[in-house]
C-alpha atoms as a PDB file:
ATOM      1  CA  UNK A   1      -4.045  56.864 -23.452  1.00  0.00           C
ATOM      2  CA  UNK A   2      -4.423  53.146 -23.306  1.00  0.00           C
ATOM      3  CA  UNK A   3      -5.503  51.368 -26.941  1.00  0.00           C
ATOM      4  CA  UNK A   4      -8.634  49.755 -27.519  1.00  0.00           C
ATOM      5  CA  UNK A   5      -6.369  46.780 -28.175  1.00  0.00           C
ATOM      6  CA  UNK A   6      -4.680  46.882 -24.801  1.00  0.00           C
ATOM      7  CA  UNK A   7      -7.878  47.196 -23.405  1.00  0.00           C
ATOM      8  CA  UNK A   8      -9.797  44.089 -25.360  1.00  0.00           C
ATOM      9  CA  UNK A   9      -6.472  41.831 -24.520  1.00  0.00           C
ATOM     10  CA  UNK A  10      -7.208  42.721 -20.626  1.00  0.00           C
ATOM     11  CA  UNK A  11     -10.362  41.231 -21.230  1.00  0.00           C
ATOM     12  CA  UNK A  12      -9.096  37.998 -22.603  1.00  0.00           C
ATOM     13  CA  UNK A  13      -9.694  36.807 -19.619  1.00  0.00           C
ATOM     14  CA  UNK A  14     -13.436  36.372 -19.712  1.00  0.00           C
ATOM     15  CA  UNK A  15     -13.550  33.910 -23.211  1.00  0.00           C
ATOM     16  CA  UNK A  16     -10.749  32.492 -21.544  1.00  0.00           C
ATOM     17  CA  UNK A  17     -12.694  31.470 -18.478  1.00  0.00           C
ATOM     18  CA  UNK A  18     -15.736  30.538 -20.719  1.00  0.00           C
ATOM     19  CA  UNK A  19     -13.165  28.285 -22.841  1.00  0.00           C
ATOM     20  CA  UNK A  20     -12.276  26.462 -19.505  1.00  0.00           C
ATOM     21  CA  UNK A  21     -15.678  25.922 -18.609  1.00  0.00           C
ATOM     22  CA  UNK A  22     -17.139  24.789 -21.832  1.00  0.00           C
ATOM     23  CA  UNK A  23     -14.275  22.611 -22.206  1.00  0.00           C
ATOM     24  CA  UNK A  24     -14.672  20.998 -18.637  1.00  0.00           C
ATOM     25  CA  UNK A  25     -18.550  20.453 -19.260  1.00  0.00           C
ATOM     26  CA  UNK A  26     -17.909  18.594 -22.539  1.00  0.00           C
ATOM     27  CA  UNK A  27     -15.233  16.108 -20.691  1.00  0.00           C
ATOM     28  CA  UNK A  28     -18.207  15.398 -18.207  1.00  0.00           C
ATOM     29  CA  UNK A  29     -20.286  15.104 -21.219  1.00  0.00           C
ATOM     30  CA  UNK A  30     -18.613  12.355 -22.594  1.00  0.00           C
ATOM     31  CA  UNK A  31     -18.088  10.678 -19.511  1.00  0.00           C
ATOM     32  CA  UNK A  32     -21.950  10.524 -19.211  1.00  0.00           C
ATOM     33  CA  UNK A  33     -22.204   9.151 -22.485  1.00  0.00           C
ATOM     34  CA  UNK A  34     -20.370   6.363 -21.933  1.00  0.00           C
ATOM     35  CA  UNK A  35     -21.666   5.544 -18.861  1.00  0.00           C
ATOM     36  CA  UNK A  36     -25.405   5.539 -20.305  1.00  0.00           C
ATOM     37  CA  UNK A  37     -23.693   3.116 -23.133  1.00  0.00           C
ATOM     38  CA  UNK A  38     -25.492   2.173 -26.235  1.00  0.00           C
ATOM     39  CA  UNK A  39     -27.066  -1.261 -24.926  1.00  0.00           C
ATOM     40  CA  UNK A  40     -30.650  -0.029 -25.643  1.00  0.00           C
ATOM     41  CA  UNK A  41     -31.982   1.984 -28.360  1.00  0.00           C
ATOM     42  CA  UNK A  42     -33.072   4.670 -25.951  1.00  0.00           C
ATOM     43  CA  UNK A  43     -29.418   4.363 -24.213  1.00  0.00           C
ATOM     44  CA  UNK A  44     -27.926   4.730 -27.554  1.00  0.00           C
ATOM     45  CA  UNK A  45     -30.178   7.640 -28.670  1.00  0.00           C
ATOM     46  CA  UNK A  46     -28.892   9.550 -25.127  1.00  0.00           C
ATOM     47  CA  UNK A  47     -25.751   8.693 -25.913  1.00  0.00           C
ATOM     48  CA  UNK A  48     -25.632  10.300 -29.713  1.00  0.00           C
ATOM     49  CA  UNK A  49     -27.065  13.378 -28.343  1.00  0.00           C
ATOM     50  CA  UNK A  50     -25.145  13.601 -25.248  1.00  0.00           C
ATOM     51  CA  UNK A  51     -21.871  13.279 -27.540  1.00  0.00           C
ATOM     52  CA  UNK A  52     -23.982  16.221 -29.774  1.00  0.00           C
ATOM     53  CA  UNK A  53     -24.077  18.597 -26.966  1.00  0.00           C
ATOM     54  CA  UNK A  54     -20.393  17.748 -26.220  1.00  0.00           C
ATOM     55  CA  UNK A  55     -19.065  18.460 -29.213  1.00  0.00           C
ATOM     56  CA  UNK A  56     -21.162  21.878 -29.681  1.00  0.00           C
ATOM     57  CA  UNK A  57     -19.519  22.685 -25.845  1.00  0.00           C
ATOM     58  CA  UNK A  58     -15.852  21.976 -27.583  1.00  0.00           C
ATOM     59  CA  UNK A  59     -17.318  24.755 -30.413  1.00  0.00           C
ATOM     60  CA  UNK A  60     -17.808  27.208 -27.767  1.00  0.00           C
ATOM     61  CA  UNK A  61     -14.522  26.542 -26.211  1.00  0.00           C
ATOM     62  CA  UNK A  62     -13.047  26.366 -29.429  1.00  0.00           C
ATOM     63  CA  UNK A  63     -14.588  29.946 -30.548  1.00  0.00           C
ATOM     64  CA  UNK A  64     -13.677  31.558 -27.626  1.00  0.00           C
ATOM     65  CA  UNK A  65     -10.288  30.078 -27.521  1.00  0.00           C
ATOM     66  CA  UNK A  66      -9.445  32.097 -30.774  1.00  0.00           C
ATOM     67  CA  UNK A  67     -11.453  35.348 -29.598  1.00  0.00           C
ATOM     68  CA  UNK A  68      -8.526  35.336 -26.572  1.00  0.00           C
ATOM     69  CA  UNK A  69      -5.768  34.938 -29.044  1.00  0.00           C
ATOM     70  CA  UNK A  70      -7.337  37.241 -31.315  1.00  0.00           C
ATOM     71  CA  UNK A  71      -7.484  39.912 -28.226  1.00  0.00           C
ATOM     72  CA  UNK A  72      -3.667  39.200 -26.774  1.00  0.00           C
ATOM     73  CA  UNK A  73      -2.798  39.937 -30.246  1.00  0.00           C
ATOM     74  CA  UNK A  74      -3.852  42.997 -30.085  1.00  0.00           C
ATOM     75  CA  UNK A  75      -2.286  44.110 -27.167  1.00  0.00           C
ATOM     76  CA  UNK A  76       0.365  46.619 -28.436  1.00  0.00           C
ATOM     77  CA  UNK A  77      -1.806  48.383 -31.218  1.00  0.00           C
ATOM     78  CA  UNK A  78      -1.031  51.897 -30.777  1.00  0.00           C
ATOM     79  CA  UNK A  79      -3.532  54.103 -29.544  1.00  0.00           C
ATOM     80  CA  UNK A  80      -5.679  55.529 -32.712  1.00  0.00           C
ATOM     81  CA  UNK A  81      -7.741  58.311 -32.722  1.00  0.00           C
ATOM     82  CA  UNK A  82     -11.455  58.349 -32.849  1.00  0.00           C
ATOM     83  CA  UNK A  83     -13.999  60.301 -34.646  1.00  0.00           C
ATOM     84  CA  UNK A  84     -15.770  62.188 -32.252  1.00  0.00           C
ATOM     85  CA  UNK A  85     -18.752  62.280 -35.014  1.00  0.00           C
ATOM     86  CA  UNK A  86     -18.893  58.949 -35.768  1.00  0.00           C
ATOM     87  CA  UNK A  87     -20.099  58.201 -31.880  1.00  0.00           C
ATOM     88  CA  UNK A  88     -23.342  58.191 -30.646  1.00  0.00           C
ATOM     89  CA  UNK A  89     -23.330  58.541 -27.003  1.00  0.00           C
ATOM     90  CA  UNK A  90     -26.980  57.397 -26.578  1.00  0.00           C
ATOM     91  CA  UNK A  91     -26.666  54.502 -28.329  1.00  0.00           C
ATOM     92  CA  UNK A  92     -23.331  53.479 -26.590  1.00  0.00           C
ATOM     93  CA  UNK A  93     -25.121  54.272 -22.830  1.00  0.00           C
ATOM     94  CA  UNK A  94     -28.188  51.921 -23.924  1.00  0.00           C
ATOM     95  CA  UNK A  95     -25.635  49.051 -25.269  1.00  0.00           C
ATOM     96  CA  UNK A  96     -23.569  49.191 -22.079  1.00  0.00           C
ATOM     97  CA  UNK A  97     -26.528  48.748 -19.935  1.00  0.00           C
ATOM     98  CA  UNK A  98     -27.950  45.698 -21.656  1.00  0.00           C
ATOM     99  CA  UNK A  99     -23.999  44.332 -21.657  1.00  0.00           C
ATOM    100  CA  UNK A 100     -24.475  44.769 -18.044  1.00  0.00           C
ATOM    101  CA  UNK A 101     -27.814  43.761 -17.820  1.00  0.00           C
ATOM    102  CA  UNK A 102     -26.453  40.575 -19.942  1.00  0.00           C
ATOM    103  CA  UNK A 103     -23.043  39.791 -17.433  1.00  0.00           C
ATOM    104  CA  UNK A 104     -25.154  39.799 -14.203  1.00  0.00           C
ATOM    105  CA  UNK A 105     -27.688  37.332 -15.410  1.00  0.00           C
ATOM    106  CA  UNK A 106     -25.265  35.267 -17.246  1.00  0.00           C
ATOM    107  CA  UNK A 107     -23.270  35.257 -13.504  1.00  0.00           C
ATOM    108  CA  UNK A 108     -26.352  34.783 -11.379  1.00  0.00           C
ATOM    109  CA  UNK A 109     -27.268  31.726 -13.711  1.00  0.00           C
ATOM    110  CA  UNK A 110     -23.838  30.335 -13.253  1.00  0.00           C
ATOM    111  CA  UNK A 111     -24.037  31.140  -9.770  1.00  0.00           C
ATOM    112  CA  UNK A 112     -27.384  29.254  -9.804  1.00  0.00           C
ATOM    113  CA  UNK A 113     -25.808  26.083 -11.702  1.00  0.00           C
ATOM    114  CA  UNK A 114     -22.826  26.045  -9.118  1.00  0.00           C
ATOM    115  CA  UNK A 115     -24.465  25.971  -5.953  1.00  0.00           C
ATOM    116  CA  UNK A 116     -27.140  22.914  -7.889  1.00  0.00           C
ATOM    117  CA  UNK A 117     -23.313  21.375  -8.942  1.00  0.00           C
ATOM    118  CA  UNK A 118     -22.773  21.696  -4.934  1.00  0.00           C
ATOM    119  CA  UNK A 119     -25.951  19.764  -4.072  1.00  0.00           C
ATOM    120  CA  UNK A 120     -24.934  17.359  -6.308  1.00  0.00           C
ATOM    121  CA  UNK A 121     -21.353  16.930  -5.325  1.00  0.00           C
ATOM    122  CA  UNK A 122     -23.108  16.818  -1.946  1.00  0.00           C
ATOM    123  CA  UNK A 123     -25.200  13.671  -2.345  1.00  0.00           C
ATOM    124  CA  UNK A 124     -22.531  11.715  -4.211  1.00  0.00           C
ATOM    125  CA  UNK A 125     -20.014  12.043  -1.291  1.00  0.00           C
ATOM    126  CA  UNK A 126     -23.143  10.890   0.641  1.00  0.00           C
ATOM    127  CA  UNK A 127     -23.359   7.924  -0.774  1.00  0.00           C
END
């Protein structure tokens, strides 16, 4: 029987991923904010919130950073048993459908925010 902990440090890899990404998005995040500059006040005011957003991205990355550590730490618990009682099998079929429901619009919308990344990518080598 495989642990719970063997099984949550397989999983790393998704906060892992997400780390990467929000990480990535914060660099470009910066980069725009110096490139809109400060030389007007409605420059400056993009700027401060643009560096906002980039440091709440670095949070995310930052928080799910530690949930993958936290997970490959756990990845030689020892199997422990489990109260049969203590489970509700209802309640775990209706959570792991919303999880589902959850993952495949959280990939579809970062599906949808790739392929706009594409267009973009698109009309800059256009230019």
């Amino acid at each position: 029987m495989e642990s719970c902990g063997a099984e949550l440090a397989e999983s790393a890899v998704v906060p892992e991923q997400l780390a990467l990404l929000m990480a990535h998005v914060a660099q470009n995040l910066d980069a725009h904010a110096k490139w809109v500059g400060d030389a007007t006040p409605a420059a400056a005011e993009e700027q401060r919130w643009l560096l906002k957003v980039a440091d709440d991205y670095r949070g995310i990355a930052a928080a799910a950073s530690r949930a993958v550590t936290t997970m490959r730490a756990m990845r030689d618990l020892a199997p422990a048993p489990h109260d049969p009682s203590r489970r509700d099998p209802a309640a775990f079929v209706t959570w792991m459908e919303k999880k589902i429901e959850l993952q495949r619009a959280f990939a579809q919308l970062l599906n949808d925010h790739a392929e706009e990344s594409e267009r973009v990518l698109a009309e800059l080598r256009a230019e």
